[in-house]
Protein backbone atom coordinates (compact mmCIF):
# COMPACT_ATOMS: atom_id res chain seq x y z
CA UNK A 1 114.07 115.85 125.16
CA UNK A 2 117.52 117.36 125.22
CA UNK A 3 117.49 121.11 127.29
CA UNK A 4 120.50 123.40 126.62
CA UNK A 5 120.87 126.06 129.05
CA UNK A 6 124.47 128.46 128.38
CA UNK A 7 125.60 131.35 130.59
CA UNK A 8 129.19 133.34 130.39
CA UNK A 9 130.17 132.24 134.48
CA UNK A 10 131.94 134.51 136.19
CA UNK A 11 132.22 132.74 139.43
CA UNK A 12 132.66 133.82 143.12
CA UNK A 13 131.55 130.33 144.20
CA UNK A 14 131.78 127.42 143.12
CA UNK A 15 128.31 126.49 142.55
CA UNK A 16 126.23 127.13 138.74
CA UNK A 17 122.29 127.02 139.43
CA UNK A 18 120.78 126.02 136.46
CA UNK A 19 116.57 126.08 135.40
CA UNK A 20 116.67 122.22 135.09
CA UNK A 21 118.23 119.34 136.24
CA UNK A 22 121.57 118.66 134.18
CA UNK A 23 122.79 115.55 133.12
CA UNK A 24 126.42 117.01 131.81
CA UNK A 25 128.11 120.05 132.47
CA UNK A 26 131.22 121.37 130.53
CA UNK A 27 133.01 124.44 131.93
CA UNK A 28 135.81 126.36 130.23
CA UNK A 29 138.17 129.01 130.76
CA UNK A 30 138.16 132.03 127.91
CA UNK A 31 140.64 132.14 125.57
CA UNK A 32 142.92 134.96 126.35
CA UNK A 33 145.55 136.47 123.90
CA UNK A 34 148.49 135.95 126.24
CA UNK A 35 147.34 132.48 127.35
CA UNK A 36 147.89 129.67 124.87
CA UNK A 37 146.48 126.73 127.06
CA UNK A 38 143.04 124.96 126.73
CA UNK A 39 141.29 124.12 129.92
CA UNK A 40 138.02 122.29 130.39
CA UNK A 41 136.60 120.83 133.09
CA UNK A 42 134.13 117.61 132.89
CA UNK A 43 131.39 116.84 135.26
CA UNK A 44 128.65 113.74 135.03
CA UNK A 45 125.56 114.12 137.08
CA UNK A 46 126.31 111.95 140.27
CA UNK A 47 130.00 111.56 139.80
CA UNK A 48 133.00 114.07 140.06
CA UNK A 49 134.73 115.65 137.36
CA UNK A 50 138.16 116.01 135.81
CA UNK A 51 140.14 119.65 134.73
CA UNK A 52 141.92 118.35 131.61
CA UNK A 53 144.38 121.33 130.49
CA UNK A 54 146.10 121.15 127.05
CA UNK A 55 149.33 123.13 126.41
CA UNK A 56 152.34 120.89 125.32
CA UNK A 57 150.72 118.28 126.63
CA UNK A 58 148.02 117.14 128.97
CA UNK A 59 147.66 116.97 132.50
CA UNK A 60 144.37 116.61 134.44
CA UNK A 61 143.47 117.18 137.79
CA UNK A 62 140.46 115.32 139.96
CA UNK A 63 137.23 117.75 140.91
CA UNK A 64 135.32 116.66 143.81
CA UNK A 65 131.17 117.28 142.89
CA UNK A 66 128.34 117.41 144.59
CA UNK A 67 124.84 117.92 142.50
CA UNK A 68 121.25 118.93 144.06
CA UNK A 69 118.23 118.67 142.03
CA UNK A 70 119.39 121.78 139.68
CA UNK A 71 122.83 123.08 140.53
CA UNK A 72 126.07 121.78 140.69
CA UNK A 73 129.17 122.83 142.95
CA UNK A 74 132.51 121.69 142.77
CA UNK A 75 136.33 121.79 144.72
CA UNK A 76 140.01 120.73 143.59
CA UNK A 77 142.81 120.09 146.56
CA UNK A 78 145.46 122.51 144.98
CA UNK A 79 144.41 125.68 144.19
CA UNK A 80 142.13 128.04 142.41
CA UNK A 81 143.02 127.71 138.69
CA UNK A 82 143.08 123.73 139.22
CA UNK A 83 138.99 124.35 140.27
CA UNK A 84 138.09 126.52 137.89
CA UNK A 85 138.13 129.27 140.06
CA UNK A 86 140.73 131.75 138.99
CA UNK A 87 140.64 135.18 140.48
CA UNK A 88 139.81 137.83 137.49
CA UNK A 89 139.09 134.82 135.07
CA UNK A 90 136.26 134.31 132.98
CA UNK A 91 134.62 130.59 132.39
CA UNK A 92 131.94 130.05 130.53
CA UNK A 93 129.62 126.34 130.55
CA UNK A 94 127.28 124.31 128.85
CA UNK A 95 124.74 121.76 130.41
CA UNK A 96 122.93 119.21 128.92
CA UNK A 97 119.84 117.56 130.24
């Protein structure tokens, strides 16, 4: 059976723990007024993940994963907002199992 587990993330790591083992995870930055781009990022259990933003056009950016048994934890090369760690930004994710 499907499990659907959903939690507003404000992160100070880079790790979610979730109550089951996830097979797909989804995380994506809040909608601000002042900020018109979309940014999701894309992880598959036991393979990285991919930060697609959407403005005037795409661009994407490679996220290195590593999954345990029920959490998930994540790095880019560049900087913060590229791994979906933005100081004073909220994210918020869905996982699938």
């Amino acid at each position: 059976p499907m499990q659907y587990f959903r939690h507003r993330l404000l992160l100070c790591d880079y790790r979610i723990r979730f109550p089951f083992s996830p097979a797909l995870v989804v995380v994506s930055r809040g909608r601000e007024a002042s900020n018109t781009k979309s940014v999701i990022g894309i992880f598959v259990r036991d393979g990285h993940g991919v930060k697609i933003t959407q403005s005037t056009n795409y661009a994407a950016t490679f996220l290195y994963a590593t999954w345990a048994d029920i959490s998930l934890s994540w790095y880019a090369v560049d900087s913060g907002d590229n791994q979906l760690n933005y100081d004073g930004t909220t994210y918020h994710y869905i996982a699938l199992g």
